[in-house]
Structure formats: structure tokens, C-alpha cells
Protein backbone atom coordinates (compact mmCIF):
# COMPACT_ATOMS: atom_id res chain seq x y z
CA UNK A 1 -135.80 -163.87 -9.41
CA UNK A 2 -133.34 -164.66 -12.35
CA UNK A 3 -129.34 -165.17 -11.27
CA UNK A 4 -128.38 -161.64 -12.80
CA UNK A 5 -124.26 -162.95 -14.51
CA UNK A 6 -122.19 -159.89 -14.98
CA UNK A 7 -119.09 -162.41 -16.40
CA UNK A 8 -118.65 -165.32 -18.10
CA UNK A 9 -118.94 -168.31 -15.96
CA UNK A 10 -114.98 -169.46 -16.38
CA UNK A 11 -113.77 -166.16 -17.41
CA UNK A 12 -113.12 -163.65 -19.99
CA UNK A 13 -110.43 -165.22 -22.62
CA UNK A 14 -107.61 -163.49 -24.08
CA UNK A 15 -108.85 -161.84 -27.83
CA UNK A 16 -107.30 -163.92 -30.32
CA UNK A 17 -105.82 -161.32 -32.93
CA UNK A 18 -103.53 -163.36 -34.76
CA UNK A 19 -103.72 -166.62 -37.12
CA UNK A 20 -101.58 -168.30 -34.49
CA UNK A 21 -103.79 -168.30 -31.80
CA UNK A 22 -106.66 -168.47 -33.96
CA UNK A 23 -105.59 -171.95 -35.15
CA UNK A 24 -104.70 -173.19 -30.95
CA UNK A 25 -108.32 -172.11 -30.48
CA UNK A 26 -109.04 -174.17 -33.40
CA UNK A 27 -107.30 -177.30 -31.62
CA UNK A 28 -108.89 -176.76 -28.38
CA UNK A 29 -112.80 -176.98 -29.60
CA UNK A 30 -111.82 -180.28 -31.43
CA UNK A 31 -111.05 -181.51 -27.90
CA UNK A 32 -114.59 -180.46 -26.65
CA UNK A 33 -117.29 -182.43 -27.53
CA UNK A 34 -121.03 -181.90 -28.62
CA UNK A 35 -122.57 -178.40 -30.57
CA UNK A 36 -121.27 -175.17 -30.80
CA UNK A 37 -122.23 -171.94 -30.16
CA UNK A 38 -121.54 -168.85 -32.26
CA UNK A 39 -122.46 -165.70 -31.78
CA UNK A 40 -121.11 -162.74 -34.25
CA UNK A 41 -120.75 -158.65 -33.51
CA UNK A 42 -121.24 -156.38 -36.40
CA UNK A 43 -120.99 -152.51 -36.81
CA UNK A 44 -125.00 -152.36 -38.27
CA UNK A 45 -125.37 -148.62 -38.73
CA UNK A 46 -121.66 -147.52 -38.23
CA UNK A 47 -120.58 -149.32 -41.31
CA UNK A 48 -121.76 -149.84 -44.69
CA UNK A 49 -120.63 -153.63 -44.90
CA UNK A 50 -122.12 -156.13 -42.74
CA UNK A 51 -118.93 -158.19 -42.02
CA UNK A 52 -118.24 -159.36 -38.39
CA UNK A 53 -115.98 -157.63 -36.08
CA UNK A 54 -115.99 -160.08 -32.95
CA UNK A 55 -116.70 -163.94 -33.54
CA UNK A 56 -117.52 -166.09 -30.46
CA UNK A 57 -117.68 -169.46 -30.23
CA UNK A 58 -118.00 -171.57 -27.01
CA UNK A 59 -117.84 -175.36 -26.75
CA UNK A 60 -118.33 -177.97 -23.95
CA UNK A 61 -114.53 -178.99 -23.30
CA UNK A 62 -113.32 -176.84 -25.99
CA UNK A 63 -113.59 -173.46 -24.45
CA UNK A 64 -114.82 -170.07 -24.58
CA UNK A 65 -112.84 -168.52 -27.48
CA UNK A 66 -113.36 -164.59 -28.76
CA UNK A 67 -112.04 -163.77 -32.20
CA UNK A 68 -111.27 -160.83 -34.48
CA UNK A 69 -111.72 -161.37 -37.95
CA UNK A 70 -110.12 -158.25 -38.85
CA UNK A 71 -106.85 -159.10 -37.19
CA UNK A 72 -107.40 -162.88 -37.70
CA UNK A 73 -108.12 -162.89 -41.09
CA UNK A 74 -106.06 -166.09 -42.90
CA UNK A 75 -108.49 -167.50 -45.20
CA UNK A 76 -106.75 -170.95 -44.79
CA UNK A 77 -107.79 -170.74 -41.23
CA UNK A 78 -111.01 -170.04 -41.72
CA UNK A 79 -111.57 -172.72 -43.98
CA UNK A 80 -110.14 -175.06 -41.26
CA UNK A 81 -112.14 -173.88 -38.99
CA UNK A 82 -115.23 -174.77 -40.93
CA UNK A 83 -114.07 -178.17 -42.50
CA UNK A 84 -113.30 -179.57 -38.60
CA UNK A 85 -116.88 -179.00 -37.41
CA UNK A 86 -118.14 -179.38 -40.33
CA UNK A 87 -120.66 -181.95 -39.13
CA UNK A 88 -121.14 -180.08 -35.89
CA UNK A 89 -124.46 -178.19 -34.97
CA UNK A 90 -123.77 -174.61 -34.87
CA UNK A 91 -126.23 -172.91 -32.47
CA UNK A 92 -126.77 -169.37 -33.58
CA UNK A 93 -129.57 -167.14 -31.93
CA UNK A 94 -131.19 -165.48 -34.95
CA UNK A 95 -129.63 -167.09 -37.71
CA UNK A 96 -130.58 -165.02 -40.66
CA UNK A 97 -128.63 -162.17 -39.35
CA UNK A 98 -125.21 -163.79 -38.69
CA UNK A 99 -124.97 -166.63 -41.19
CA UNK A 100 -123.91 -163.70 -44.04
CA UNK A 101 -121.13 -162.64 -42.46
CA UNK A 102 -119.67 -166.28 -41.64
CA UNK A 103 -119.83 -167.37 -44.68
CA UNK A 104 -118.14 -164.53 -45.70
CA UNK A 105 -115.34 -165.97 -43.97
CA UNK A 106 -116.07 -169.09 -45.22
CA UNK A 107 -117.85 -170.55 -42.44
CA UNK A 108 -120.69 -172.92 -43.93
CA UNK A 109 -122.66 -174.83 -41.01
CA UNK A 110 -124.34 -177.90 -42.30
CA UNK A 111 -126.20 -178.11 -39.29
CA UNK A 112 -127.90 -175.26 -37.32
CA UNK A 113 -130.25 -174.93 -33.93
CA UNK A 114 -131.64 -171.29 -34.21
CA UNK A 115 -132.37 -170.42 -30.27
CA UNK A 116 -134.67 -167.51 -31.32
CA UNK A 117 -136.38 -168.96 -34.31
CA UNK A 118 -136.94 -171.94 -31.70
CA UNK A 119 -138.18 -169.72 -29.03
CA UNK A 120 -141.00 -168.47 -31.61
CA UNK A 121 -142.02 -171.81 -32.96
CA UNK A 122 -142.30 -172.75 -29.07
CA UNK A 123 -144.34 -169.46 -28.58
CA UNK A 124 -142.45 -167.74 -26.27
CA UNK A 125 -143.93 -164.40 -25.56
CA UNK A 126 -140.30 -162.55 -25.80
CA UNK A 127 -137.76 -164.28 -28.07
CA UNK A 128 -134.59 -162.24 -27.53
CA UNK A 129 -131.50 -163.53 -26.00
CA UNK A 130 -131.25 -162.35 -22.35
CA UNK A 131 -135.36 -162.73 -21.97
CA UNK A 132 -135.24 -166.31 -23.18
CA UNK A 133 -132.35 -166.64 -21.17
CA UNK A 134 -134.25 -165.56 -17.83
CA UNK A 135 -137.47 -167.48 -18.82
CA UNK A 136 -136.04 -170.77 -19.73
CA UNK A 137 -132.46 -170.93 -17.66
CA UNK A 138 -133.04 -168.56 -14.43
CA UNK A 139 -130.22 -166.17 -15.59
CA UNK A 140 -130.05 -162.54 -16.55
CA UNK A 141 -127.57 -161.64 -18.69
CA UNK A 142 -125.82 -157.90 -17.72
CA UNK A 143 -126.41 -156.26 -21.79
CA UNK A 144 -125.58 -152.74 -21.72
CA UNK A 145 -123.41 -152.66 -25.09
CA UNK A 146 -125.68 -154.08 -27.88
CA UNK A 147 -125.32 -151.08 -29.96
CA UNK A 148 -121.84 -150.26 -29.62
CA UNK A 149 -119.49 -149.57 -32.92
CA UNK A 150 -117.42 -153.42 -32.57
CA UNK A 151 -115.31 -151.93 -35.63
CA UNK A 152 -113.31 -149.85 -32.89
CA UNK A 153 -110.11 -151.08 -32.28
CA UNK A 154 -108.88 -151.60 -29.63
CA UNK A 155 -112.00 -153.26 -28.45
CA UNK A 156 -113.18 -152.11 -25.11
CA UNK A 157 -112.85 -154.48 -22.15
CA UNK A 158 -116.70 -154.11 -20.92
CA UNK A 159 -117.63 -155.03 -24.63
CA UNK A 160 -115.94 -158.34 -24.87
CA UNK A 161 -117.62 -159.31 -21.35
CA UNK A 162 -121.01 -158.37 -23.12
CA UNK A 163 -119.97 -160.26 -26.01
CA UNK A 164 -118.40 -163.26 -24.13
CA UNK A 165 -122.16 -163.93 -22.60
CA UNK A 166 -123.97 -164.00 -25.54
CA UNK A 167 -122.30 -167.52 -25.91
CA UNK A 168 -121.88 -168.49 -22.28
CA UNK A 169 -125.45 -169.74 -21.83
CA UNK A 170 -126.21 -170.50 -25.65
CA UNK A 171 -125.82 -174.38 -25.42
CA UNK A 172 -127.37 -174.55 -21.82
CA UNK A 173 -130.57 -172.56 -23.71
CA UNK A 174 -130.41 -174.40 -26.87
CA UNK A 175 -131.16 -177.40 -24.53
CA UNK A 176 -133.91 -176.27 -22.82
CA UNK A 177 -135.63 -175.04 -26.35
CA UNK A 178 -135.23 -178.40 -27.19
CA UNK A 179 -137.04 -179.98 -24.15
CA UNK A 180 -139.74 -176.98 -24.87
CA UNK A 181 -139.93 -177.79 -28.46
CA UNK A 182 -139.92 -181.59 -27.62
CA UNK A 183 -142.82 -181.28 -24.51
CA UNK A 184 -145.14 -178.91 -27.10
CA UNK A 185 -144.81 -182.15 -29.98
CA UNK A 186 -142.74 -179.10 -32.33
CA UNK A 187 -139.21 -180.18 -32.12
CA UNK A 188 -139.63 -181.70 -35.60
CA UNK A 189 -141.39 -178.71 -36.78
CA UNK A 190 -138.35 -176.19 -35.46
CA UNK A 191 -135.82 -178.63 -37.77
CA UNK A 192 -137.14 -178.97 -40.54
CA UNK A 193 -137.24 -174.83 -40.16
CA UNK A 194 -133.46 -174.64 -39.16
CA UNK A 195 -132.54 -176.99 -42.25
CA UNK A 196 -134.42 -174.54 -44.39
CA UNK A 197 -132.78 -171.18 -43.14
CA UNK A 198 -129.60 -173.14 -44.62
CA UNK A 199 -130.28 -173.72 -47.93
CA UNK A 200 -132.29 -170.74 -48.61
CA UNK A 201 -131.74 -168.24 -51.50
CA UNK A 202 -130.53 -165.13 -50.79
CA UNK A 203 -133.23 -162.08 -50.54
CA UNK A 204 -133.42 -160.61 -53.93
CA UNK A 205 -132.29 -157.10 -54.46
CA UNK A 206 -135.04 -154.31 -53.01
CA UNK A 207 -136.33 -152.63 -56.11
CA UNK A 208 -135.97 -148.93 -56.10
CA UNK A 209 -134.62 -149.46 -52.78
CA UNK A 210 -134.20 -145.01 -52.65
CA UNK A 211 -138.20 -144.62 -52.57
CA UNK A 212 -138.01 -146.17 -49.28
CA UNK A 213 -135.80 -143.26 -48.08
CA UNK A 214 -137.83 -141.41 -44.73
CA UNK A 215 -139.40 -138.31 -45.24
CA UNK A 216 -140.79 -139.40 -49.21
CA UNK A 217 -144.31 -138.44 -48.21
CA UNK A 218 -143.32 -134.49 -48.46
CA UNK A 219 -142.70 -135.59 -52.12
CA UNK A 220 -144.96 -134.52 -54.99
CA UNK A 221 -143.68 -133.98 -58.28
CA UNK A 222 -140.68 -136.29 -60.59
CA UNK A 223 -137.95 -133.92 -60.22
CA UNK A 224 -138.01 -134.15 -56.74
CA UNK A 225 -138.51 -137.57 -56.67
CA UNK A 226 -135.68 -137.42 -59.33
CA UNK A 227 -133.15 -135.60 -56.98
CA UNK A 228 -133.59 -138.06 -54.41
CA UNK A 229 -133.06 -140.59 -56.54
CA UNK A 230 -129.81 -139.53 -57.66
CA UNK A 231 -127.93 -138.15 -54.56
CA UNK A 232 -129.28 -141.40 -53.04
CA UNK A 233 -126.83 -143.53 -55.11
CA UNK A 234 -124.13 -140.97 -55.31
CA UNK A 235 -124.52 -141.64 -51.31
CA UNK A 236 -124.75 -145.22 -51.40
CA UNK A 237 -121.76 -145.53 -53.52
CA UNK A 238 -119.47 -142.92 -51.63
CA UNK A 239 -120.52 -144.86 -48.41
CA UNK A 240 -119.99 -148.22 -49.75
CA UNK A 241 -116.29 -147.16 -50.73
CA UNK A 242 -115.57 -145.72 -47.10
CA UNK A 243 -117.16 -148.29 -45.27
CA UNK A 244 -119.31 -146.07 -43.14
CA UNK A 245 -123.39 -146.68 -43.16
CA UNK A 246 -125.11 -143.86 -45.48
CA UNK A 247 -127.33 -142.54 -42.72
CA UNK A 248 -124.27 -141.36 -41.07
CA UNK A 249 -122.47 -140.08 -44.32
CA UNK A 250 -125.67 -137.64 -44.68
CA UNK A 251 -129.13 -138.83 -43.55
CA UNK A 252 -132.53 -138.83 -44.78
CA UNK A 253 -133.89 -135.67 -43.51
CA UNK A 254 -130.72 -133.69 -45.65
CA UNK A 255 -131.79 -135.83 -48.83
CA UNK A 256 -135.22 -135.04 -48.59
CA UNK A 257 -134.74 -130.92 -47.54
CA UNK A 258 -131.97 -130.78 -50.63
CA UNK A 259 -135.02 -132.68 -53.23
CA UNK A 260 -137.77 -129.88 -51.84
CA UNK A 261 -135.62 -126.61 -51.07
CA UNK A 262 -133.73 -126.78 -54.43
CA UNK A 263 -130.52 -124.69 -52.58
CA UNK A 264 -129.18 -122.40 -55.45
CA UNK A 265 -125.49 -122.66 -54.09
CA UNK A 266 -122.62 -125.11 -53.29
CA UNK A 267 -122.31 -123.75 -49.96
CA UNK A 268 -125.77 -123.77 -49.20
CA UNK A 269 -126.22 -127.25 -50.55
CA UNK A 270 -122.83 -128.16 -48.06
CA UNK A 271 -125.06 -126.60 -45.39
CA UNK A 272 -127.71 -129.05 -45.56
CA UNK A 273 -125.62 -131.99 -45.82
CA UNK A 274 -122.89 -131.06 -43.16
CA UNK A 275 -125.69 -130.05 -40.55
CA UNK A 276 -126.81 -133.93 -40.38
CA UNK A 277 -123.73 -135.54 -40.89
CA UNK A 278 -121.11 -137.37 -39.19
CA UNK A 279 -118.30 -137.82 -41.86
CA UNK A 280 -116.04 -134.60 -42.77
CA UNK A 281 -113.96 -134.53 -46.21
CA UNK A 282 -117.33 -135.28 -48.12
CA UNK A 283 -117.22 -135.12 -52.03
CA UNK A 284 -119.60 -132.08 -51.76
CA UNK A 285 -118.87 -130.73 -54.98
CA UNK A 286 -119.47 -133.80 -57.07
CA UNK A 287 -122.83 -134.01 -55.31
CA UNK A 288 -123.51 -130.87 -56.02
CA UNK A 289 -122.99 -131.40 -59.92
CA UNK A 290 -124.82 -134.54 -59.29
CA UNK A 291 -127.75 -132.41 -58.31
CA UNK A 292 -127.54 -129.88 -60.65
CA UNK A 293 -127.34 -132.41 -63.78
CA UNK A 294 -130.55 -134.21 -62.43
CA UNK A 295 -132.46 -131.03 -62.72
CA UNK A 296 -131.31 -130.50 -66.48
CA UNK A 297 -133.21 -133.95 -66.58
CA UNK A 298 -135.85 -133.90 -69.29
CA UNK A 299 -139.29 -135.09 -68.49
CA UNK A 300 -138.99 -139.07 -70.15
CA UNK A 301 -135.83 -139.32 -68.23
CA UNK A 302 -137.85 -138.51 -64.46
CA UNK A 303 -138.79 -141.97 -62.55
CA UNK A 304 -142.61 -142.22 -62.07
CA UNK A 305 -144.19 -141.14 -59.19
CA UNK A 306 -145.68 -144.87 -58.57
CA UNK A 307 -144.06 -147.49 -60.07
CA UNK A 308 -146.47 -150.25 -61.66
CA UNK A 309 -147.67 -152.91 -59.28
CA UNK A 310 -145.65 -156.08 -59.23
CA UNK A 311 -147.83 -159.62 -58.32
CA UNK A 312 -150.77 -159.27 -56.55
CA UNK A 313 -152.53 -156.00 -55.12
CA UNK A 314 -152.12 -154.77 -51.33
CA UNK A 315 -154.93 -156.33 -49.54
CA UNK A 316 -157.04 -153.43 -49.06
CA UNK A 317 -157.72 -153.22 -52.79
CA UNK A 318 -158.74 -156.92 -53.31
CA UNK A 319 -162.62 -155.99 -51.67
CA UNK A 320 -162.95 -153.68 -55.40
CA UNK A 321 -160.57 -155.51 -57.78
CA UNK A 322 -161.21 -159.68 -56.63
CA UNK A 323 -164.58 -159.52 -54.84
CA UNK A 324 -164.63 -163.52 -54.81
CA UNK A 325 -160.68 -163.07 -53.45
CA UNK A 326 -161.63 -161.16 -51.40
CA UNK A 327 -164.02 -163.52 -49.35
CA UNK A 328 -161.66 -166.56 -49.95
CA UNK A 329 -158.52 -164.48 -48.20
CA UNK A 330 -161.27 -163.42 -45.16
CA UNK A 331 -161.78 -166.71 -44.07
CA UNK A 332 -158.36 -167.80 -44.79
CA UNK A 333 -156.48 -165.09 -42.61
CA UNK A 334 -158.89 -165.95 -40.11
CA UNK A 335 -158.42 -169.13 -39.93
CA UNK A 336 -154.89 -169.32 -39.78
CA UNK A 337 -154.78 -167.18 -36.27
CA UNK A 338 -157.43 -169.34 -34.95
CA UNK A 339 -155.32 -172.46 -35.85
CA UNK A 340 -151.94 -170.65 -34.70
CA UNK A 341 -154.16 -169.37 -31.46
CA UNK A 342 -154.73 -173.28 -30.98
CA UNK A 343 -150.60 -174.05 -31.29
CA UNK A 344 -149.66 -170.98 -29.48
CA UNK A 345 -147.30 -169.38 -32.17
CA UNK A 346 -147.17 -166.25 -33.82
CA UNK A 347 -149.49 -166.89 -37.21
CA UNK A 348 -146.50 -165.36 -39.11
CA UNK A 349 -144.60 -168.65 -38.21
CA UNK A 350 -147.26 -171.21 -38.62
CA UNK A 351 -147.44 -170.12 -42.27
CA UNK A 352 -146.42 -166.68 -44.12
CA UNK A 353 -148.94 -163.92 -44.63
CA UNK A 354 -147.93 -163.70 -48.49
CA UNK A 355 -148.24 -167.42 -48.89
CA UNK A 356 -152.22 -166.81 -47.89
CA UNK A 357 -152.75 -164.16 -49.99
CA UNK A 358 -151.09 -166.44 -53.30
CA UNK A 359 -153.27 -169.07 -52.88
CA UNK A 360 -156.11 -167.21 -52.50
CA UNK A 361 -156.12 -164.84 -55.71
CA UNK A 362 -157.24 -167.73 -58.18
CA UNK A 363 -160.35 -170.14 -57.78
CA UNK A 364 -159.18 -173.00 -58.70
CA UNK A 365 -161.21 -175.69 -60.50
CA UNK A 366 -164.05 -177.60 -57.71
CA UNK A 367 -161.87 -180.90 -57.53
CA UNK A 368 -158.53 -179.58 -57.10
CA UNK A 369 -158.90 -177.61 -54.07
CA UNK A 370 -156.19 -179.74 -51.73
CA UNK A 371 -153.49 -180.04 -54.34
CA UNK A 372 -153.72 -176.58 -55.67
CA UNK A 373 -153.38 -175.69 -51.99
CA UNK A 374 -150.30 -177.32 -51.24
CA UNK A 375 -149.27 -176.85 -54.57
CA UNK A 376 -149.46 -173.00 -54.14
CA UNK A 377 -148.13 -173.04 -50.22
CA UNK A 378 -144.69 -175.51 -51.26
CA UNK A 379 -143.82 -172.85 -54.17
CA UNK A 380 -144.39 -170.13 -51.54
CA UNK A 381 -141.51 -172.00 -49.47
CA UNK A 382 -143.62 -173.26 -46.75
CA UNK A 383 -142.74 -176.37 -45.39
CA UNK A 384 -144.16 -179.91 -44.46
CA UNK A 385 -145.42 -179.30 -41.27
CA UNK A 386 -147.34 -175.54 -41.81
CA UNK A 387 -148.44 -177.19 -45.32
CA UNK A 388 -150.13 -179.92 -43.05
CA UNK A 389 -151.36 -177.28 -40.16
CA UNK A 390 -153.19 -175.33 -42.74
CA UNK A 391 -153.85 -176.60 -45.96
CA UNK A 392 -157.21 -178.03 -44.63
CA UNK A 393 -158.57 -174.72 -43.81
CA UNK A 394 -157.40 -173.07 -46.71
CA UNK A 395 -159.27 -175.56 -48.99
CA UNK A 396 -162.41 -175.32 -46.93
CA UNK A 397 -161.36 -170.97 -47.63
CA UNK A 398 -162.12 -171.52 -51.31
CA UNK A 399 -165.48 -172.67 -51.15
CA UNK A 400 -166.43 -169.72 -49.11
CA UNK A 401 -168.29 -166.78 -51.02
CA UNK A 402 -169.09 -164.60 -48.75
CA UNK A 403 -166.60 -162.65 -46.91
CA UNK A 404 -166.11 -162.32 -43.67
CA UNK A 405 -166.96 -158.33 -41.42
CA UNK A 406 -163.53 -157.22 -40.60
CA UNK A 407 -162.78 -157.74 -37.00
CA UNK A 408 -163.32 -154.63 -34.79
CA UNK A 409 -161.27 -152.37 -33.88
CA UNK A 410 -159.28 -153.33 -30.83
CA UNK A 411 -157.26 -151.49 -28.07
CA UNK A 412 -153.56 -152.36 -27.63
CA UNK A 413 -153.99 -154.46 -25.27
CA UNK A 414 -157.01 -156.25 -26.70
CA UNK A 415 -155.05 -156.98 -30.17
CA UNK A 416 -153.33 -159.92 -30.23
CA UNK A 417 -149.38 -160.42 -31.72
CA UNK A 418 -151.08 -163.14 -34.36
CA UNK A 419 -153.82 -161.02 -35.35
CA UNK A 420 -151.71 -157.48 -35.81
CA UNK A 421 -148.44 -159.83 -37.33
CA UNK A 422 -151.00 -160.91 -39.74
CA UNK A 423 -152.89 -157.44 -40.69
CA UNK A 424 -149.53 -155.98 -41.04
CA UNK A 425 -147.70 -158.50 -43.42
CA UNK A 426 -150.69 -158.72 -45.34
CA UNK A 427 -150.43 -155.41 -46.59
């Protein structure tokens, strides 16, 4: 039975709301020794940025510290605070979601231990923060505010407990990963994967990013489509100047009624849009214009009901349109979850599902099998150690002809997570 802790183990610190105390805090890690751990809090789905509201950072010796940015926001500082651990590892559970907003402050770690990245590359069944917490340390940690709006001020006492214990155990975890990672022969594996989350490119800019807006199916014709479209940036660009997330400014279902029931008045159109939203003194009646403009649209001007394919087809189409592709990617996919079945990691992390499907497309020539394979696999951005886990079964992949039956159809709790990760990135 895990130790359930309800507080952090020396206490809740003051918040540190001023550049003052921001820089003492500053002083007082130094004195600590060995990593830190940071933890950020941001408003996802309240706001339209993703900056960070609470910062916490914890150090052996150096203190538990909670900061917020908004209030301690001296750029100087900031900068201090990176160049003085600047050889530091930062642990950070689940990197790729608060690395933006640190280096928005100007926070740049050089060195990084990802607990949850870690915990997948180990296998671990459940990767978040409290269940790696009770698996690998004995404690549960007490998280009843994870989806709380941190861009409230003043910021409740109960939240800053929550927040306080994301940190509290993060260094006594990141250990124990590392004596998992070390016992399974993966420690080297999970580095070279944390040095790559740091020099990554940013994710390039969704195209059409208001066709994936909910409800799209009910869609049938361009002028619909076209409506959408339209009060789908007028929204984006309204919430991005008040700071609030778009969903809340109108949501989906109001886009998508306005696009199919065409309302014929301002107040009508307010209807929709107040009914399912959370924001008063909207801009209603430049929307409305908005709308009514699109529908004096003519027909060149209308976005396509399916844009053109970009790279390679969705899977299911490569059995008509790359028959010999086809049986290559069979064996391939198959393949890779027997081998990450064998290392007991999601397939997804032994190598990406994309990755696969890129080097299988071509044929390359009989003698360059391996160095077309790794060839293909490094450009993809795998690294060292999944090029060396699977390139040997890929290149055996493209001699194969003949493609494999699908799989049958499992029950839920026949399907495995490698198997159904697989099938669904693959599409």
C-alpha cells in the first residue's frame, strides 16, 4: 500500500511574487547540490497562450521554491537563473510540454532527464506522475487540482500544495528510473532520447488546422466548409488577442450549427454563439459581417472539400495503390511489435510508426537494403539505438513479397498497447 503525501515533505514555501525573492531563491539552489527538478503550471484550455503561471523547482540543499512568472517577470532574472545551472540536469516529467514555456522565459536546459519519457522507454505500464510515483517510490501523491485555471490570481492555497508535490518526489523518481533504465541495459537508450528532445525543431505549423474543428463530418458542400473556415480565424484571432482558449470564446458545436443553419439575422447568429460560450462583450457584429461576406464568396474562392494528399497515402490505401508496399510495410509493422514485445516498450518508442511506413514505400536496389534502411530511419529522426533495434528486420521487410493476413480482430483486452499504438499512428 503506497504512503498516500497530502504535503510537501518540508513544507509549503512562501510564493515568490517579486524579482527580489525570485533572485534569494536563485542564491539558495546554488547552495544545493546535484539536478534539479522543474515542474511548470499552465492555463491549457482557459487561455489561448501556453505561457506558465506557477514554476517549481526543487533542489537537494537548495530548497523547494514556487514561482510566479507573471508577478516575477524580470527578464534579467530569468536569464540568471538559467546561466547558473546552466550545466545542471533539469528533470522535467514530460518534457515536450513544459520546455516551450521556459524558454519563453529564457530558460534553456542543456541537460534534461525526462521522468515520463524514461518511464516509457523502461516500459512502465502507466507513465504519469503520481502512478510512477506509487510504482517506483511507494508514495501516492494527493492530485485533485490538475485541471484548475493557474492564471487565477490570487492562487489558491490547496493548488500550490498540489503543485509543490509535483516536484517533491521528482529527483527521488528520476533516481529510481535511472536504476530501472540501468537494470533493463536502456539507460543509454533513454539519453541519447533526452539529448534529442533538446535540440529538436519545433513542430511545423498544422495545415488547415480549421478542418480539424469537431463536428466537420455534418459538412458537405464548400460554402459550408467555407464559413467554417472563416469564423474559425476570426475566432482564433479574437482569442489570441484576449488571451482566453477559442473553445471557450465560442466552441465547435456553435461553428459548425452557424456553417449548416445559415441564421438569416444578427441576433439569431448571437444566439448560437452566446448559447456555448463563456466570454461576454464578443465582437458579434464583425462576425456576423465575417459570415455574411464569406457567403458572397464566388465558387474559385471556396477551399476544396479534400485537400490534395501530401507524402505518402494513409495505410489503408497502400494494398490498391503500392501492392509490393504493401507487403514490405506488413512484415515491417509486424516485426517491429514483436521486437518491441521482446524489449517491453511501447513499439511507438522503439521506432516511429511514420518512420516504417517511409522506408517502406520505395524498393530499393537488391544491394543496398541496410544503408537505404538506416539511411531512410536517421532522416526520419530516429536515433542510434532504435536504428540498431530495427534496421535488421526492416531490411529482411524488403525482400518480402507477399504480404502478410491482417491480424484478427481482437477484444480490448486481447489488443495489446504496441499493436493498437502502431495501427493507430499508421494511419
Amino acid at each position: 500500500m503506497a504512503e498516500l503525501l497530502t504535503a510537501p515533505r518540508n513544507g509549503v514555501p512562501v510564493l515568490i511574487d517579486n524579482d527580489e525573492a525570485l533572485r534569494a531563491a536563485i542564491t539558495e539552489l546554488a547552495q544545493g547540490s546535484g539536478p534539479i527538478a522543474v515542474d511548470a503550471e499552465r492555463a491549457s484550455g482557459y487561455r489561448y497562450s501556453q505561457r506558465a503561471y506557477l514554476i517549481q523547482i526543487y533542489r537537494r540543499g537548495g530548497g523547494l521554491h514556487l514561482i510566479d512568472p507573471i508577478a516575477a517577470n524580470n527578464q534579467q532574472t530569468w536569464a540568471l537563473m538559467d546561466s547558473t545551472f546552466k550545466e545542471c540536469e533539469w528533470i522535467i516529467h514530460a518534457s515536450t510540454q513544459d520546455l516551450p514555456c521556459l524558454r519563453e522565459l529564457g530558460v534553456q536546459p542543456k541537460n534534461l532527464f525526462d521522468t515520463e519519457l524514461g518511464g516509457r522507454i523502461a516500459g512502465c505500464e502507466r507513465v504519469g506522475l503520481g502512478a510512477l510515483s506509487e510504482e517506483l517510490l511507494g508514495i501516492a501523491l494527493a492530485k485533485e487540482h490538475s485541471a484548475v485555471d493557474w492564471s487565477i490570481r490570487p492562487l489558491k492555497d490547496d493548488w500550490l500544495v498540489y503543485a509543490a508535490l509535483d516536484v517533491d518526489v521528482l529527483i527521488d523518481l528520476r533516481d529510481a528510473m535511472e536504476e530501472l533504465l540501468g537494470s533493463r541495459g536502456y539507460l543509454d537508450y533513454a539519453r541519447e532520447d533526452f539529448a534529442a528532445i533538446l535540440v529538436a525543431s519545433p513542430s511545423p505549423a498544422k495545415r488547415d488546422p480549421w478542418r480539424k474543428t469537431s463536428g466537420m463530418h455534418k459538412i458537405r458542400d464548400r460554402m459550408t466548409l467555407a464559413i467554417v473556415r472563416d469564423l474559425y480565424a476570426a475566432r482564433d484571432i479574437f482569442a489570441r488577442t484576449v488571451d482566453i482558449a477559442p473553445g471557450r470564446i465560442f466552441n465547435d458545436d456553435a461553428l459548425v450549427e452557424i456553417a449548416t443553419k445559415r441564421p438569416l439575422t444578427i441576433d439569431l447568429f448571437g444566439k448560437i454563439i452566446t448559447r456555448r460560450s463563456r466570454v461576454k462583450d464578443q465582437p458579434l457584429a464583425e462576425w456576423f459581417d465575417i459570415y455574411r461576406r464569406t457567403q458572397q464568396l464566388p465558387k474559385e474562392e471556396l477551399p476544396e472539400l479534400r485537400l490534395p494528399s501530401v507524402g505518402l497515402p494513409p495505410q489503408k490505401l497502400w494494398k490498391d495503390r503500392n501492392p509490393p508496399g504493401y507487403a514490405r510495410l506488413t512484415h515491417a509493422r509486424a516485426a517491429v511489435i514483436e521486437r518491441a514485445h521482446e524489449l517491453g516498450m511501447p513499439a511507438e518508442n522503439l521506432i516511429s510508426p511514420d518512420a516504417v511506413r517511409q522506408a517502406m514505400w520505395h524498393n530499393p536496389k537488391a544491394d543496398d537494403g541496410v544503408s537505404y534502411i538506416e539511411e531512410k530511419l536517421r532522416t526520419a529522426g530516429a536515433r542510434s539505438w532504435q536504428i540498431a533495434n530495427v534496421a535488421p528486420f526492416l531490411v529482411k521487410a524488403l525482400h518480402e513479397s507477399e504480404p502478410l493476413p491482417p491480424p484478427p480482430q481482437a477484444s480490448d483486452e486481447e489488443s495489446t498497447p504496441e499493436a493498437g499504438a502502431m495501427e493507430l499512428n499508421a494511419e
